[in-house]
N, C-alpha and C. Protein backbone atom coordinates (compact mmCIF):
# COMPACT_ATOMS: atom_id res chain seq x y z
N UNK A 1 0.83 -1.19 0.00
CA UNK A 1 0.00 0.00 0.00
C UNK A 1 0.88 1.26 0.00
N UNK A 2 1.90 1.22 0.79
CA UNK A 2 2.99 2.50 1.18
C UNK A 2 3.59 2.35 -0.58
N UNK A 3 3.86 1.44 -0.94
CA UNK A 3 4.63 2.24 -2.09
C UNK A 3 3.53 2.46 -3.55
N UNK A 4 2.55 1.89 -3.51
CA UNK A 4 1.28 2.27 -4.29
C UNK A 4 0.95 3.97 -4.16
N UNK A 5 0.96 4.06 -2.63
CA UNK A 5 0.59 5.17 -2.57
C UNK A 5 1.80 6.33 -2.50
N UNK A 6 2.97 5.96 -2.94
CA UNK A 6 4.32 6.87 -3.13
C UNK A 6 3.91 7.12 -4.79
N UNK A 7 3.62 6.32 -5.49
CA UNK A 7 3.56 6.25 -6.65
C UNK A 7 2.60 7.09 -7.36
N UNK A 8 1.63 6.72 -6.74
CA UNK A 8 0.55 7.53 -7.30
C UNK A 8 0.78 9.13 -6.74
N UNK A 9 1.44 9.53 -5.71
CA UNK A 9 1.70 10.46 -5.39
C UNK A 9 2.94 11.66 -5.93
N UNK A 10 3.78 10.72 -6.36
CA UNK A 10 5.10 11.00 -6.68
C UNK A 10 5.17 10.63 -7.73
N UNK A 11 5.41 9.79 -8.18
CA UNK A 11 6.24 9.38 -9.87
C UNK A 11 4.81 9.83 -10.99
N UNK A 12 3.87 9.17 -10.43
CA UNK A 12 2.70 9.45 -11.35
C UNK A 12 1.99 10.70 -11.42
N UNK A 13 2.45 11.80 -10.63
CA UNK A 13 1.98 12.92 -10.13
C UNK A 13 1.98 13.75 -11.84
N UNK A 14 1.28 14.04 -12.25
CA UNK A 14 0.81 14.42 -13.74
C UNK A 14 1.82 16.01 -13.22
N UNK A 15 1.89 16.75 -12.49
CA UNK A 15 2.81 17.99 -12.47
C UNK A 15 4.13 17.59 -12.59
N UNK A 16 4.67 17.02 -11.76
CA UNK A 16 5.98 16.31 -11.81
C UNK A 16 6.30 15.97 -13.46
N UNK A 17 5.53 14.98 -13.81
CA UNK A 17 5.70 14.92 -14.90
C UNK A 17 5.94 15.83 -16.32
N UNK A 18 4.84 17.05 -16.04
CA UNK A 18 5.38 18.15 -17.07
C UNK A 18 6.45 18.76 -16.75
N UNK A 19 6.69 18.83 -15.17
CA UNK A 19 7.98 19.55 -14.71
C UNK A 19 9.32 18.89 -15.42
N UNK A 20 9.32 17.33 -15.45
CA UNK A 20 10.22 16.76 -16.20
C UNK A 20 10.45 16.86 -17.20
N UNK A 21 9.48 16.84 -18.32
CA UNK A 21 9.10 17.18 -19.73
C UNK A 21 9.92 19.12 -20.03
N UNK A 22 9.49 19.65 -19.22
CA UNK A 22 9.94 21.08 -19.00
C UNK A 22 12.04 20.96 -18.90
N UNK A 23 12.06 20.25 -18.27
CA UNK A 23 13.74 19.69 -18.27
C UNK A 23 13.94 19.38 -19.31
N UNK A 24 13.88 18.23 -19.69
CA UNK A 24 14.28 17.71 -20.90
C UNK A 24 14.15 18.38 -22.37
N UNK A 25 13.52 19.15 -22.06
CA UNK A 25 12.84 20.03 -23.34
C UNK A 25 14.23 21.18 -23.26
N UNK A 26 14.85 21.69 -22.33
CA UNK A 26 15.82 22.30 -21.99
C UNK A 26 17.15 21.93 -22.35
N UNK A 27 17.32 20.65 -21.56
CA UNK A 27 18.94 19.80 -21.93
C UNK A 27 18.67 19.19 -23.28
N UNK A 28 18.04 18.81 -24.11
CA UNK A 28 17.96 18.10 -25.38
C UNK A 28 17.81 19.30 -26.14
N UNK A 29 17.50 20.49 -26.43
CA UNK A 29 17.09 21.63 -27.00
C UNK A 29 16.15 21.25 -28.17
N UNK A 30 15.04 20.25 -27.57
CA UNK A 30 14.25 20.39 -29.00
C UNK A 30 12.71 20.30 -27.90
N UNK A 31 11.71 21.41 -28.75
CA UNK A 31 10.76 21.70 -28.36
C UNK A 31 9.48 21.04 -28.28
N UNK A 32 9.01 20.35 -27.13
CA UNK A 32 7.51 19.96 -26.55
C UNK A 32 6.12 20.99 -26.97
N UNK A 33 6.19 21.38 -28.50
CA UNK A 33 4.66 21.81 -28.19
C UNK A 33 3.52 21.38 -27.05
N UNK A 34 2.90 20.16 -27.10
CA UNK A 34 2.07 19.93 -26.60
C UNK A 34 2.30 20.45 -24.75
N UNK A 35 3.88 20.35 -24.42
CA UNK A 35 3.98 20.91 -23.23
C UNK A 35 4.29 22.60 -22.91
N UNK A 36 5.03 22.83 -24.38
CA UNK A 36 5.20 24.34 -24.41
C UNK A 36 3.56 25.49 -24.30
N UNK A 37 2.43 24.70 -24.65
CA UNK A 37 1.55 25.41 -25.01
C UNK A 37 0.67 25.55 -23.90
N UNK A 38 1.03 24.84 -22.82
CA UNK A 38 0.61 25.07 -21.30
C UNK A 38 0.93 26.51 -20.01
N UNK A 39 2.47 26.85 -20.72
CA UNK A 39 2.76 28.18 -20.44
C UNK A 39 2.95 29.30 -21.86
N UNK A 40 1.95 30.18 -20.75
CA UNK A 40 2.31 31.70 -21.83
C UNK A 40 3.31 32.14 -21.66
N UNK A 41 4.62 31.80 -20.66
CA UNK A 41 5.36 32.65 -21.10
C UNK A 41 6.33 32.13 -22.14
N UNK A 42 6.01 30.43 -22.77
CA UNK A 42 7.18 30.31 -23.80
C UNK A 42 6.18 30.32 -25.03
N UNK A 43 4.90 31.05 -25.29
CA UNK A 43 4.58 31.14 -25.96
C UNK A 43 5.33 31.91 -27.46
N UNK A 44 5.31 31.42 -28.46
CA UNK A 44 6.19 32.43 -29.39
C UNK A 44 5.51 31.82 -31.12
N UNK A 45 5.93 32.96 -31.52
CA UNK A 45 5.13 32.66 -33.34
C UNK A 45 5.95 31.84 -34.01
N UNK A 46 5.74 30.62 -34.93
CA UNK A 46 6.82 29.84 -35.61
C UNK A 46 7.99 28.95 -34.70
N UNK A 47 8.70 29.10 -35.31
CA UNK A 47 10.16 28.41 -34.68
C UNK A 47 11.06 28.99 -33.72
N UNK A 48 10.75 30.06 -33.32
CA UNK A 48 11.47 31.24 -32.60
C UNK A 48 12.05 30.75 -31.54
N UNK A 49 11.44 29.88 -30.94
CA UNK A 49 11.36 29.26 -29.78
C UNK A 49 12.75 27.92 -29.58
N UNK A 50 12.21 27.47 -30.77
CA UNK A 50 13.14 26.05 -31.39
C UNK A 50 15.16 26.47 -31.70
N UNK A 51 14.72 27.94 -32.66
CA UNK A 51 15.69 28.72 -33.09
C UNK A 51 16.54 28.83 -31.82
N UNK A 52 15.96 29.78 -30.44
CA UNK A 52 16.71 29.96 -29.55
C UNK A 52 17.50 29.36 -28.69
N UNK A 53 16.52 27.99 -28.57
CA UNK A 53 17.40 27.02 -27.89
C UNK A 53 18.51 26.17 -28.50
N UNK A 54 18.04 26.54 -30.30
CA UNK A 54 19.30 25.83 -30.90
C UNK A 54 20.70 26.97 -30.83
N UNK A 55 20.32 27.94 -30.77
CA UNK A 55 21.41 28.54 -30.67
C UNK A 55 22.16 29.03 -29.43
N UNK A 56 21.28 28.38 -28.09
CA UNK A 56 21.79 28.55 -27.31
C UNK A 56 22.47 27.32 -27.01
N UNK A 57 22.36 26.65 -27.42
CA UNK A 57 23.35 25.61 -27.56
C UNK A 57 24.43 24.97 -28.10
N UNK A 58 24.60 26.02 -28.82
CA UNK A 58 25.80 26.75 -30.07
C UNK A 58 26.84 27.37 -28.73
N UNK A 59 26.41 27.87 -27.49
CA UNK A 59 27.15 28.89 -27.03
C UNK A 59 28.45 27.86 -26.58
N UNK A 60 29.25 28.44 -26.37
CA UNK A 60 30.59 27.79 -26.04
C UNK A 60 30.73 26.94 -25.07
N UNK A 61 29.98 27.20 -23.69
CA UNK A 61 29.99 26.76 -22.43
C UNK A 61 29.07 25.49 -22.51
N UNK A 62 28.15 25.98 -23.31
CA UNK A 62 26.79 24.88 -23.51
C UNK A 62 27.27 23.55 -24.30
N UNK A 63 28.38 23.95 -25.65
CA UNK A 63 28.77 23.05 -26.49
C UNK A 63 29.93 22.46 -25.65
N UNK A 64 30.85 22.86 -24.83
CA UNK A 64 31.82 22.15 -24.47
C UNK A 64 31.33 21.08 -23.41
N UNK A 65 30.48 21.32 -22.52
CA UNK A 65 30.14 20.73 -21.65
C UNK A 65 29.12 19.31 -22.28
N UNK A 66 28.29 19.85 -22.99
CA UNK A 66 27.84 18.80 -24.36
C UNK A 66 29.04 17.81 -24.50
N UNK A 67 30.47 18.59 -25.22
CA UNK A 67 31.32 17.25 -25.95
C UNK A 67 31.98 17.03 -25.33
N UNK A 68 32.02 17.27 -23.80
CA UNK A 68 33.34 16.98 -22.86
C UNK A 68 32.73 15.28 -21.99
N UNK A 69 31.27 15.48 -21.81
CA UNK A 69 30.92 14.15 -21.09
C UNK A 69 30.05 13.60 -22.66
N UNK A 70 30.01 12.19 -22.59
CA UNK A 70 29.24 11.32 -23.53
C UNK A 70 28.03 11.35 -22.98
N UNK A 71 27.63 11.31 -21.81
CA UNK A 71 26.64 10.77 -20.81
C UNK A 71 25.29 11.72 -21.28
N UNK A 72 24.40 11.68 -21.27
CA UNK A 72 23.27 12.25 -21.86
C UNK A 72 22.79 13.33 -20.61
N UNK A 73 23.48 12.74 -19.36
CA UNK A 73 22.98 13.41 -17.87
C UNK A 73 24.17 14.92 -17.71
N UNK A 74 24.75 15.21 -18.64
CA UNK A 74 26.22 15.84 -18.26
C UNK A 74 26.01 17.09 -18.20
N UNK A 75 24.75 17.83 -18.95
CA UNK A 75 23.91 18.67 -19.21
C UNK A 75 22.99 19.11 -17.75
N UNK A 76 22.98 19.75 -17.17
CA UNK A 76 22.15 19.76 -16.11
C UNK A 76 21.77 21.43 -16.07
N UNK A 77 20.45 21.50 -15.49
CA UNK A 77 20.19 23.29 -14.93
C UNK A 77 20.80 24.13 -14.90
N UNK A 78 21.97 23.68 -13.46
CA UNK A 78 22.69 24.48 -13.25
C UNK A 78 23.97 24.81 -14.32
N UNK A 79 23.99 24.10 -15.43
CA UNK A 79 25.07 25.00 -16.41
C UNK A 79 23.79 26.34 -17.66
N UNK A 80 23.08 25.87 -17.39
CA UNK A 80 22.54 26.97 -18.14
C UNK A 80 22.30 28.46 -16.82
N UNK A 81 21.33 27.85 -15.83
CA UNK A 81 21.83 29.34 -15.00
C UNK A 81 23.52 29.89 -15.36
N UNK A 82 24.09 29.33 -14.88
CA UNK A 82 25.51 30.09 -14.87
C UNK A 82 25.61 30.62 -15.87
N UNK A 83 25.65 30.21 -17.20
CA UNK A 83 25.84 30.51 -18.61
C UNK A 83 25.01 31.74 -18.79
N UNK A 84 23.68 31.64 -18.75
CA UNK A 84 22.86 33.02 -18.46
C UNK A 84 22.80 34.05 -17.44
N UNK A 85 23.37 33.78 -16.71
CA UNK A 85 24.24 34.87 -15.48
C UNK A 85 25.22 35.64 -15.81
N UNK A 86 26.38 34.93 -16.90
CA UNK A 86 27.52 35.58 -17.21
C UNK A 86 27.43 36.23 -18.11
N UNK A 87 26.05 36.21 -18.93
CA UNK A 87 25.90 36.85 -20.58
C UNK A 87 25.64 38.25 -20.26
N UNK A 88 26.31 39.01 -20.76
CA UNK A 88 25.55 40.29 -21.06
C UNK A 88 23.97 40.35 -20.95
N UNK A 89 23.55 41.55 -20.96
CA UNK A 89 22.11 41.99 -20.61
C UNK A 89 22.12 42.25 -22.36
N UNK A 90 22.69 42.72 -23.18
CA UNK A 90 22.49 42.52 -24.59
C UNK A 90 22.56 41.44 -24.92
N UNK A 91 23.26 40.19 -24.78
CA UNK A 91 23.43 38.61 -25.57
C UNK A 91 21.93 38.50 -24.93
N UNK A 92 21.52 38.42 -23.59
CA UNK A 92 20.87 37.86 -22.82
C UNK A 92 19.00 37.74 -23.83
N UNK A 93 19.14 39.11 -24.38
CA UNK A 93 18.19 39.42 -24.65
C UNK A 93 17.79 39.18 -25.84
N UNK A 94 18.57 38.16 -26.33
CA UNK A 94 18.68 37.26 -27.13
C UNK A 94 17.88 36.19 -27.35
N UNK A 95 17.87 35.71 -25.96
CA UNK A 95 17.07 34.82 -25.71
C UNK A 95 16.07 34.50 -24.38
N UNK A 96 14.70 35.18 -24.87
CA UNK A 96 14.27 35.45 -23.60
C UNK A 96 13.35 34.20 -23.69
N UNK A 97 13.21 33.80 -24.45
CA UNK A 97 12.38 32.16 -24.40
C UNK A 97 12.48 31.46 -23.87
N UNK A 98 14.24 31.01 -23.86
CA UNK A 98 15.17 30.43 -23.12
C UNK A 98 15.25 30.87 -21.50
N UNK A 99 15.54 31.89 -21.45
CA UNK A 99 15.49 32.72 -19.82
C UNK A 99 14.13 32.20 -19.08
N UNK A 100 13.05 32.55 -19.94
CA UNK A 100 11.66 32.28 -19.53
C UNK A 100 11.46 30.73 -18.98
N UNK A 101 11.98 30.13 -19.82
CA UNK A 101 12.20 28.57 -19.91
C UNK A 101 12.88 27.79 -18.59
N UNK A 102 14.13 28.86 -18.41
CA UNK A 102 14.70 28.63 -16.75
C UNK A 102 14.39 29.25 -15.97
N UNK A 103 13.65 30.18 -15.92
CA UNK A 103 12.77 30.64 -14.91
C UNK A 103 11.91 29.39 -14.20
N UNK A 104 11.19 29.34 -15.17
CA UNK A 104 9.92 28.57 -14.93
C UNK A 104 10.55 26.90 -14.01
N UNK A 105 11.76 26.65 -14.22
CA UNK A 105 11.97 25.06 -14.16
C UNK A 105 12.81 26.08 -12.29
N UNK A 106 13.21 27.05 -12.24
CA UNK A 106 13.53 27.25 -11.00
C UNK A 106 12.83 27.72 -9.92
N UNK A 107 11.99 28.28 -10.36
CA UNK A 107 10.52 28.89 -9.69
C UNK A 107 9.46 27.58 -9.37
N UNK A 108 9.31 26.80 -10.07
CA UNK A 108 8.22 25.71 -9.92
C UNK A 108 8.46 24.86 -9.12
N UNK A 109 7.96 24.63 -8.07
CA UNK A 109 7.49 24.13 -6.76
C UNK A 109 7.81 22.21 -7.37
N UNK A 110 8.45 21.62 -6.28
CA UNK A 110 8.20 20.23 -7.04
C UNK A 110 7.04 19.47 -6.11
N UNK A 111 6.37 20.12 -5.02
CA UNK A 111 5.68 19.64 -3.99
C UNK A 111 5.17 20.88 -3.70
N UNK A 112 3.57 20.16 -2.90
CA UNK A 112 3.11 21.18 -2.43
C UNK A 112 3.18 21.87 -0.91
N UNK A 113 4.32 21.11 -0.54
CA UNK A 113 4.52 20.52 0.63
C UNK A 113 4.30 22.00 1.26
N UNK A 114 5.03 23.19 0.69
CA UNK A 114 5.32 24.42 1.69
C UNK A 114 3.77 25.20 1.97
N UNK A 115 2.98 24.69 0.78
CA UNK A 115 1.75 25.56 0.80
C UNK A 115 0.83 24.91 2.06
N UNK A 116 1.33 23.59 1.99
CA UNK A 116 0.84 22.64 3.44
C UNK A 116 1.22 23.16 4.24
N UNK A 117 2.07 23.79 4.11
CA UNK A 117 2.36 23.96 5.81
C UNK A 117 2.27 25.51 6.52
N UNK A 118 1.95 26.34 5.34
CA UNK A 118 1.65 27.88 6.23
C UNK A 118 -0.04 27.46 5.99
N UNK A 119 -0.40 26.57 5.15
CA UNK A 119 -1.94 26.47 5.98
C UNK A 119 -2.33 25.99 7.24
N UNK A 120 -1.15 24.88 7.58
CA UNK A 120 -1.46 24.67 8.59
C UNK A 120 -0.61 25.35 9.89
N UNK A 121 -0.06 26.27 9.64
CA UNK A 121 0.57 27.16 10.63
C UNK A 121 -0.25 28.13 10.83
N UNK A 122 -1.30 28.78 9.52
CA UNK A 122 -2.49 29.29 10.01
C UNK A 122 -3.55 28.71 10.38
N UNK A 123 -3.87 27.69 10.37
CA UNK A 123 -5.13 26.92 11.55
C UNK A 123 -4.80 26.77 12.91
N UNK A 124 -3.35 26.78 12.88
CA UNK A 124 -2.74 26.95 14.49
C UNK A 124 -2.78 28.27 14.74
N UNK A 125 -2.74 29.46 14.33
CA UNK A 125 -2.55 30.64 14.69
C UNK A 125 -4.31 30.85 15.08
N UNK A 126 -4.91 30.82 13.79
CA UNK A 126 -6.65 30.96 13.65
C UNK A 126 -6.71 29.80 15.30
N UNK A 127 -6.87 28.62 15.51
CA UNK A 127 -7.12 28.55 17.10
C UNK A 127 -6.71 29.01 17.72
N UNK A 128 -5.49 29.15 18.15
CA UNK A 128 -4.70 30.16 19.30
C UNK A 128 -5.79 31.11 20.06
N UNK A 129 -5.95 31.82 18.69
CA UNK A 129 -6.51 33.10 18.79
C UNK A 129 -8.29 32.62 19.35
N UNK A 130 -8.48 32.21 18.53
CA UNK A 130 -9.86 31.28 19.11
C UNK A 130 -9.78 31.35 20.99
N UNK A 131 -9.27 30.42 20.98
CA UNK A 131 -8.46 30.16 22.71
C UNK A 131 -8.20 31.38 23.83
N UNK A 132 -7.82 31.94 23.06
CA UNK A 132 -7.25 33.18 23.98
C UNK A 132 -7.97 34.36 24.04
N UNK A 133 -8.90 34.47 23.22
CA UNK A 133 -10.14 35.43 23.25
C UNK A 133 -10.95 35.35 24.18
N UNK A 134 -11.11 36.11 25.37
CA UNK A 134 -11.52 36.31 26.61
C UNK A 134 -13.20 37.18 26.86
N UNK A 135 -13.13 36.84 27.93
CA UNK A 135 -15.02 37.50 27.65
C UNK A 135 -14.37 39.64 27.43
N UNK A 136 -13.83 39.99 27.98
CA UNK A 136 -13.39 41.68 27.85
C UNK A 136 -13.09 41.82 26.21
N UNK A 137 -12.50 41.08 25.81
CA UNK A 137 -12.38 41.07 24.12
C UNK A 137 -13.72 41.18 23.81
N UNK A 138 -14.62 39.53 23.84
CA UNK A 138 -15.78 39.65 23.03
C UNK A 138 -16.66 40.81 23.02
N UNK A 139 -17.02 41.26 24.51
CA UNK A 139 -17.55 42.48 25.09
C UNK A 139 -17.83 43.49 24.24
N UNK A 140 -15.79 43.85 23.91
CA UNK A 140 -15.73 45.22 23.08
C UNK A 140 -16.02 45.00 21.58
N UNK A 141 -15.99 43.77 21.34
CA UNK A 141 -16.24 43.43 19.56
C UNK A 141 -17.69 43.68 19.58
N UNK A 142 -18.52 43.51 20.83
CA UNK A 142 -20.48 43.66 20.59
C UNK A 142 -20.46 44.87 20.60
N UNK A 143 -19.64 45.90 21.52
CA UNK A 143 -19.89 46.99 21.50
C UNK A 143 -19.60 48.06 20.04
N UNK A 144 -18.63 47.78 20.12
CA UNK A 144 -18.11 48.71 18.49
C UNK A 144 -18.84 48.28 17.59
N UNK A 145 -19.52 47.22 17.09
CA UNK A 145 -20.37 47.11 15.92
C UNK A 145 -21.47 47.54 16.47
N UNK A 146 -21.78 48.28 14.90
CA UNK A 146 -23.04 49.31 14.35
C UNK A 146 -24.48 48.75 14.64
């Protein structure tokens, strides 16, 4: 049951999954319509999109690291942040598809775990307060309303 329910939670988790698709679409530089068309911000007319990532993969740092490992894994996130950190604000703007593209894969939550938990840090706060509200409180809340 425990790993049924890891599964269905985790590996099969349909977000996870585009989040992956969103990777790979990155390190392979060839474009997921069907997943690209889920965000507006890599929305773009024609090939524009296809174009940028091929040529950002032209860049020096991107190609060496490409022909230096065989391994298909050698490619990871963190060489494109860096690579787009060091570019000029003119190269940069080059490719904002691309930028948009690592935005999105560094910003996106892989769990919902944190949103779990200031909800439930506010149901603890919301009782507290419940709790500690005294008859001189309620008093003045009957009084001040109209």
């Amino acid at each position: 049951v425990a790993t049924e329910q890891l599964r269905d939670r985790i590996i099969d988790c349909p977000g996870l999954k585009q989040y992956c698709e969103l990777e790979t679409m990155l390190l392979s530089g060839i474009v997921n319509e069907t997943i690209a068309c889920h965000y507006p911000e890599l929305s773009s007319e024609g090939r524009s999109f296809q174009n940028q990532l091929d040529m950002f993969h032209c860049i020096p740092s991107i190609k060496e690291r490409k022909e230096s490992d065989t391994s298909p894994t050698s490619l990871i996130l963190q060489t494109f942040v860096d690579t787009l950190k060091c570019m000029p604000l003119s190269m940069r703007a080059m490719f904002p598809l691309v930028e948009a593209l690592v935005s999105l894969l560094l910003v996106n939550p892989a769990s919902s775990a944190t949103a779990e938990r200031s909800f439930s840090s506010l149901r603890r706060l919301k009782t507290y307060v419940r709790s500690t509200c005294g008859q001189q409180r309620l008093n003045n809340i009957a009084v001040s309303r109209p």
